[in-house]
Protein backbone atom coordinates (compact mmCIF):
# COMPACT_ATOMS: atom_id res chain seq x y z
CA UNK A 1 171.98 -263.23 -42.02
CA UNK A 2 171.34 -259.57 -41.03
CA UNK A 3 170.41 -257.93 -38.05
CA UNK A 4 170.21 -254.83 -35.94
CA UNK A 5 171.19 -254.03 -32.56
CA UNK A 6 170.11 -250.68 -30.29
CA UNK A 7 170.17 -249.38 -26.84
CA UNK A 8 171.49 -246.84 -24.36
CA UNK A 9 174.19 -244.90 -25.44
CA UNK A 10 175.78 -245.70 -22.22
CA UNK A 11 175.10 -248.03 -19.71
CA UNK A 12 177.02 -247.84 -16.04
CA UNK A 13 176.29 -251.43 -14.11
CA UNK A 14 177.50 -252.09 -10.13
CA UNK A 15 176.83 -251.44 -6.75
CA UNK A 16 176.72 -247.68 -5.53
CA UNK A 17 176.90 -246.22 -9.47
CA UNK A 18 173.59 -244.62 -8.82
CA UNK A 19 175.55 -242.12 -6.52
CA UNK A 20 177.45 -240.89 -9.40
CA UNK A 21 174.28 -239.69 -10.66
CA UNK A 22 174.98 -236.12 -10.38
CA UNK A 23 178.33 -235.99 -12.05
CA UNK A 24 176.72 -237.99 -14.98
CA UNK A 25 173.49 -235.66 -15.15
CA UNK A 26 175.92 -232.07 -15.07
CA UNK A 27 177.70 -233.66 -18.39
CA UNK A 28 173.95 -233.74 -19.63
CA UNK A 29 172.74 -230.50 -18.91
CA UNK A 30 171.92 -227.68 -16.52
CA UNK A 31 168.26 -227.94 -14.92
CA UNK A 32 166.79 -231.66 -14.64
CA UNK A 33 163.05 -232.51 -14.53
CA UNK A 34 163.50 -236.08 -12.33
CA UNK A 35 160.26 -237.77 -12.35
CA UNK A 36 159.81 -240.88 -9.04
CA UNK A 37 157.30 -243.11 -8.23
CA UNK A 38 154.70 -241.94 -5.44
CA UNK A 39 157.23 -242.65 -2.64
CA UNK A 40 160.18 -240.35 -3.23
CA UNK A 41 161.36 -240.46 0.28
CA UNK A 42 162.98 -243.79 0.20
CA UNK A 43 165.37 -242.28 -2.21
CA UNK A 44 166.30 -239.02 -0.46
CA UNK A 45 169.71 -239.60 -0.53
CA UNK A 46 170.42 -240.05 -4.21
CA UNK A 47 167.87 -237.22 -4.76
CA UNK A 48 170.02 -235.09 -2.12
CA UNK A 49 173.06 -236.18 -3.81
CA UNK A 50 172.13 -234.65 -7.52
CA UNK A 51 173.86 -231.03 -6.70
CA UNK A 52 175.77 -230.62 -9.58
CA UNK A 53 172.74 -229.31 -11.71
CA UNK A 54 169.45 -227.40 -10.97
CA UNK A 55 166.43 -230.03 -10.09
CA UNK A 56 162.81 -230.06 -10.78
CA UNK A 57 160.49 -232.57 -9.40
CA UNK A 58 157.51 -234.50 -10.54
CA UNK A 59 156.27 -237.97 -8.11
CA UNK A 60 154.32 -240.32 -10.73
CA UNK A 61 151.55 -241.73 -8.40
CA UNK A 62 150.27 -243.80 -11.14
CA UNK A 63 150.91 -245.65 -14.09
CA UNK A 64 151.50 -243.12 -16.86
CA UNK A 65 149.32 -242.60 -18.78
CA UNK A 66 148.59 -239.68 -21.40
CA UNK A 67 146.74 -237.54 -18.89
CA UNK A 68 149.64 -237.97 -16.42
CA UNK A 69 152.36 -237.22 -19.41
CA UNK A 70 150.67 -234.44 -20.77
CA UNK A 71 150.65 -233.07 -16.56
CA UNK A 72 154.40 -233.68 -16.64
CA UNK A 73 155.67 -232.23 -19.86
CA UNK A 74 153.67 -229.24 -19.39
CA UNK A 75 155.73 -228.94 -16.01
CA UNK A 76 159.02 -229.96 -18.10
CA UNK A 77 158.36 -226.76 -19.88
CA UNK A 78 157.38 -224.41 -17.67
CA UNK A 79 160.61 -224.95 -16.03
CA UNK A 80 162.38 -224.53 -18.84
CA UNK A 81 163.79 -228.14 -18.04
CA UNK A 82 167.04 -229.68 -20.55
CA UNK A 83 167.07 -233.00 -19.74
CA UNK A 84 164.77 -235.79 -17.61
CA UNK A 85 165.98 -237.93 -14.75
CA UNK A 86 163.82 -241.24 -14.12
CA UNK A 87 164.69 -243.05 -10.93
CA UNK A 88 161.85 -245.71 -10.22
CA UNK A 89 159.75 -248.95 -11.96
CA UNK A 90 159.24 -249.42 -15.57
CA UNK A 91 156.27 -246.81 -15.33
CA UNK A 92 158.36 -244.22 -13.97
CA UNK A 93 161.19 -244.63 -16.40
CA UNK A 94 158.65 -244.90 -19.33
CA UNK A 95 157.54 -241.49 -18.07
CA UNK A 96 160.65 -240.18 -18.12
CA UNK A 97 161.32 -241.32 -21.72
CA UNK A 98 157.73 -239.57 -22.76
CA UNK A 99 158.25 -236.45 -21.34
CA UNK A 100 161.72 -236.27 -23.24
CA UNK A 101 160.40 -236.85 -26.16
CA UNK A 102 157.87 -233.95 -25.93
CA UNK A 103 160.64 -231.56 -24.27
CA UNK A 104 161.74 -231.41 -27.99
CA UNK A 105 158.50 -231.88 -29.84
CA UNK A 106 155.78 -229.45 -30.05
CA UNK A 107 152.05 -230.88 -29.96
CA UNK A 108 150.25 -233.13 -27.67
CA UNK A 109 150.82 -236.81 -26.98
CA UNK A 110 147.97 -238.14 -29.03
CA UNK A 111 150.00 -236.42 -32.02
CA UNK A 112 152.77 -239.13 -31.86
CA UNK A 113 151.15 -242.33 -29.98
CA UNK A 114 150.59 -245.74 -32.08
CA UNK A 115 147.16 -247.34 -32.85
CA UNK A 116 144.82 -244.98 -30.77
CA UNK A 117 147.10 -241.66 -31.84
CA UNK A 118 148.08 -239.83 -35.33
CA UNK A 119 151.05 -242.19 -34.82
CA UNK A 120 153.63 -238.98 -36.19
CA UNK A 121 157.12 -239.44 -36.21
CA UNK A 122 159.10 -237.64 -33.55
CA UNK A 123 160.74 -234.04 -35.72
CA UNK A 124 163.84 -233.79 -33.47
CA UNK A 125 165.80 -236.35 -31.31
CA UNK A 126 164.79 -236.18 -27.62
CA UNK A 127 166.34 -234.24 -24.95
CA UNK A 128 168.67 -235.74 -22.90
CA UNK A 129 167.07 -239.09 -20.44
CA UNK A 130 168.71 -240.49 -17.56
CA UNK A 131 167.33 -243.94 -16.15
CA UNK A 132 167.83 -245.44 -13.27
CA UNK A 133 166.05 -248.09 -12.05
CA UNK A 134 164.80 -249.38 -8.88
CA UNK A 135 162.85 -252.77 -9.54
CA UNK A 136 164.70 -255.81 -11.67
CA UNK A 137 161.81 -256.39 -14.59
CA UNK A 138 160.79 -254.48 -16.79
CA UNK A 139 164.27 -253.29 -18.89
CA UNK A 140 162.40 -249.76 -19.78
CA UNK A 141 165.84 -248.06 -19.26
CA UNK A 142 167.23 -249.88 -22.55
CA UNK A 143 164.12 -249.97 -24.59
CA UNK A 144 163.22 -247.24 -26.99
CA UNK A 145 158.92 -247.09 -26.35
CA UNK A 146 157.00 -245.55 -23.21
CA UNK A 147 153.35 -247.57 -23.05
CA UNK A 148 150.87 -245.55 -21.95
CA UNK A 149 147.23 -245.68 -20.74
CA UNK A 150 144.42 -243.46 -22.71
CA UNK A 151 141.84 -243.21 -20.25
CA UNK A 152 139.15 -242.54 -22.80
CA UNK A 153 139.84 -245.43 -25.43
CA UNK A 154 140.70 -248.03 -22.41
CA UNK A 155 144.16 -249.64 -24.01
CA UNK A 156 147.41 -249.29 -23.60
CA UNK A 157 149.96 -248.21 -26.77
CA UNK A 158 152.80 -247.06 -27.06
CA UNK A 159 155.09 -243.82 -28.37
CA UNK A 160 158.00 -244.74 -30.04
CA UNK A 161 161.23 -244.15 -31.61
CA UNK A 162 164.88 -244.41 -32.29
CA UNK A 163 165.41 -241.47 -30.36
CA UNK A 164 163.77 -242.12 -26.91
CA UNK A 165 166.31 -244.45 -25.98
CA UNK A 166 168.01 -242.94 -23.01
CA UNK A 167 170.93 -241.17 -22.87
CA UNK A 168 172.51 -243.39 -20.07
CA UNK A 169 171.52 -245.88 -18.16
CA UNK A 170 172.33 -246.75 -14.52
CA UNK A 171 171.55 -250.04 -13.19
CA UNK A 172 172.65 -250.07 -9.44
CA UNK A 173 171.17 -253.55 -7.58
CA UNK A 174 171.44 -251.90 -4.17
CA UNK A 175 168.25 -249.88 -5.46
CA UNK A 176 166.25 -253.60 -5.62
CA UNK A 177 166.76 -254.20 -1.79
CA UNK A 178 163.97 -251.76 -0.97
CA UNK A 179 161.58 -254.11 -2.75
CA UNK A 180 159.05 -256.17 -0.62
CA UNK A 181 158.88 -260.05 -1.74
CA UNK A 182 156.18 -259.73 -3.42
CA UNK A 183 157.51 -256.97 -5.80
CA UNK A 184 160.62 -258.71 -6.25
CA UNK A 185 158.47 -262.14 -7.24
CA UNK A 186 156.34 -260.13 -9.74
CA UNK A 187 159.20 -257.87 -11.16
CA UNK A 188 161.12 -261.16 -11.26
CA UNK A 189 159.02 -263.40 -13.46
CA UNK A 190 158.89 -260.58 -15.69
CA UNK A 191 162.45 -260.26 -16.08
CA UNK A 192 162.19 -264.18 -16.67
CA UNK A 193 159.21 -263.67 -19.41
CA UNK A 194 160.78 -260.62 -21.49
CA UNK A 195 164.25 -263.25 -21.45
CA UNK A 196 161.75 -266.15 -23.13
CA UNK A 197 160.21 -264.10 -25.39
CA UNK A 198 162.78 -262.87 -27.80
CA UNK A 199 164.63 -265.92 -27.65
CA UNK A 200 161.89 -267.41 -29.32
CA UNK A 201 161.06 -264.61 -31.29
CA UNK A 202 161.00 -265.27 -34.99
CA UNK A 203 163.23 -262.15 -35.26
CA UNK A 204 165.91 -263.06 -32.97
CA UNK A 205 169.65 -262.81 -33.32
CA UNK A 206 172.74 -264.70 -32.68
CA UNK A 207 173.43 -262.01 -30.48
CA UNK A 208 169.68 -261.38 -28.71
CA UNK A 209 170.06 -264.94 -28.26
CA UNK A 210 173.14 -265.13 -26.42
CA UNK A 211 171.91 -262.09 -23.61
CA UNK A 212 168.21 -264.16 -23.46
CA UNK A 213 170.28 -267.42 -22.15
CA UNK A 214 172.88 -265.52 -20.16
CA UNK A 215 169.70 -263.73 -18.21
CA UNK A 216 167.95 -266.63 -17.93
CA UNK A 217 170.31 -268.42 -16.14
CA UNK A 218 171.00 -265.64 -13.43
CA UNK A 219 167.26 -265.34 -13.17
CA UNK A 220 166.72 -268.99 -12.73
CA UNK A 221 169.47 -269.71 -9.92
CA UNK A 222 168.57 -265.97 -8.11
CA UNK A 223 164.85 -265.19 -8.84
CA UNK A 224 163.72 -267.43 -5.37
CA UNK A 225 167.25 -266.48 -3.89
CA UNK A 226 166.22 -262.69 -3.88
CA UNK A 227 162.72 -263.61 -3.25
CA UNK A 228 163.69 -264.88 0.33
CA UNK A 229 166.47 -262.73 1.09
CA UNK A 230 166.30 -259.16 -0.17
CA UNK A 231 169.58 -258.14 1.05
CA UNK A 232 170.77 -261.27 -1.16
CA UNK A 233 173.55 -258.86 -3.46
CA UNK A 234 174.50 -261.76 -5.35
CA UNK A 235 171.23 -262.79 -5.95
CA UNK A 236 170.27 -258.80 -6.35
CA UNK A 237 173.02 -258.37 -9.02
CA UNK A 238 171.70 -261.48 -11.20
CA UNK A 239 168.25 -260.06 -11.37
CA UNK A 240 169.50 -256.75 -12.31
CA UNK A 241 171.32 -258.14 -15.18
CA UNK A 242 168.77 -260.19 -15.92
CA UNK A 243 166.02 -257.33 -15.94
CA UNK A 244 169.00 -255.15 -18.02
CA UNK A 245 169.06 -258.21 -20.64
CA UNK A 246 165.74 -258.95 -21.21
CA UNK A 247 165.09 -254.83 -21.94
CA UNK A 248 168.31 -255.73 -24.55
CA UNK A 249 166.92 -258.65 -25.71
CA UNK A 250 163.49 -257.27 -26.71
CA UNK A 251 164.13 -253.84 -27.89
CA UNK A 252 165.76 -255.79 -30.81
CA UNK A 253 164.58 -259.17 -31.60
CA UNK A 254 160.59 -257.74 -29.59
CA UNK A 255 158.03 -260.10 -27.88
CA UNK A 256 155.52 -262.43 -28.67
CA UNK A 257 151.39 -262.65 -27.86
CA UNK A 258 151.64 -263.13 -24.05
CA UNK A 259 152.99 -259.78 -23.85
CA UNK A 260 150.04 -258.41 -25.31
CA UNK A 261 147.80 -260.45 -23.05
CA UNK A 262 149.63 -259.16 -19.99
């Protein structure tokens, strides 16, 4: 038997890390390009709270796609940015992840994207990437890929490497209680999915295989739980993990055909 395993060089897991944010990001680097979804006010005081180093921002209003990437990095640059900062959804995170990459790499993002793109190897290890994440689903802060939409070929593909995994990760389940029940229900199942997936992956791992079950039985007793009560921390902390597992899980053993479809 032989297997690999990857993530986040760090990971920070618990109620109220996200406030440590700043302290985390000034061991990073000095001016941080933080990149939110299209409703930044509902996290004005964590952004408030990053003091420690110099801030630029950039609200995703949509899902990223190479348009919206090539928009950001460009405004990475011009600032002169060091590192990335992506508090949000998968989308926003996957961003953040992207725009590292091309911090450090000169060219455009067709250069480096699969199928669609040249598909080019990433020259030099990305700058520094901070995620933090505010749904429970989608993992992106442990996976090393950003998807994005190309407007003019219609699909969805990903950039990828080794080296876009972030720097840290911070999963903080207070973050989830701002999500309505019907995010939660449709974050949620895809925690559940990306847990099913790799443990029936062909390439999965005594090890995959042990975070798919332990996520899938948080997900299972909590998924409705949070659903019904949003303020549920129990509940809240069990999807987090969950979400945090599944992103484990398939960065290393991947998915199957329904991801595709999805």
């Amino acid at each position: 038997m032989k297997f690999e395993f990857a993530t986040a060089r760090r990971i920070v897991f618990g109620d109220g890390t996200a406030m440590q944010l700043s302290k985390h990001a000034a061991a990073l680097g000095r001016r941080a390009f933080v990149i939110t979804g299209s409703n930044p006010g509902r996290l004005s005081k964590l952004l408030d709270s990053i003091g420690e180093v110099t801030v630029s921002r950039f609200a995703a209003c949509a899902e990223p796609s190479t348009d919206l990437l090539a928009e950001a990095a460009g405004q990475a640059r011009a600032d002169a940015c060091d590192m990335v900062i992506g508090i949000g959804g998968g989308s926003v995170i996957d961003t953040a992840k992207a725009v590292a990459a091309l911090l450090t790499n000169s060219g455009a993002v067709m250069d480096y994207l699969e199928v669609v793109g040249l598909g080019k190897p990433l020259a030099n290890p990305s700058a520094a990437c901070i995620a933090v994440p505010t749904t429970a689903g989608a993992g992106a802060e442990v996976t090393r890929n950003a998807v994005l939409y190309v407007p003019d070929k219609q699909v969805k593909v990903s950039m990828r490497s080794a080296t876009m995994l972030p720097r840290l990760a911070i999963v903080d389940p207070e973050l989830a209680c701002s999500m309505s029940a019907a995010v939660t229900a449709s974050t949620g199942l895809d925690a559940l999915t990306q847990l099913i997936e790799p443990y029936v992956s062909h390439l999965a791992n005594p090890l995959t295989d042990g975070i798919c079950l332990e996520g899938l039985a948080r997900a299972v007793r909590s998924l409705r739980r949070a659903y019904e009560d949003g303020h549920d921390m129990q509940a809240r902390r069990d999807m987090s993990l969950a979400s945090l597992f599944g992103g484990l899980a398939l960065a290393n053993a991947k998915l199957g055909a329904v991801h595709g479809f999805a």
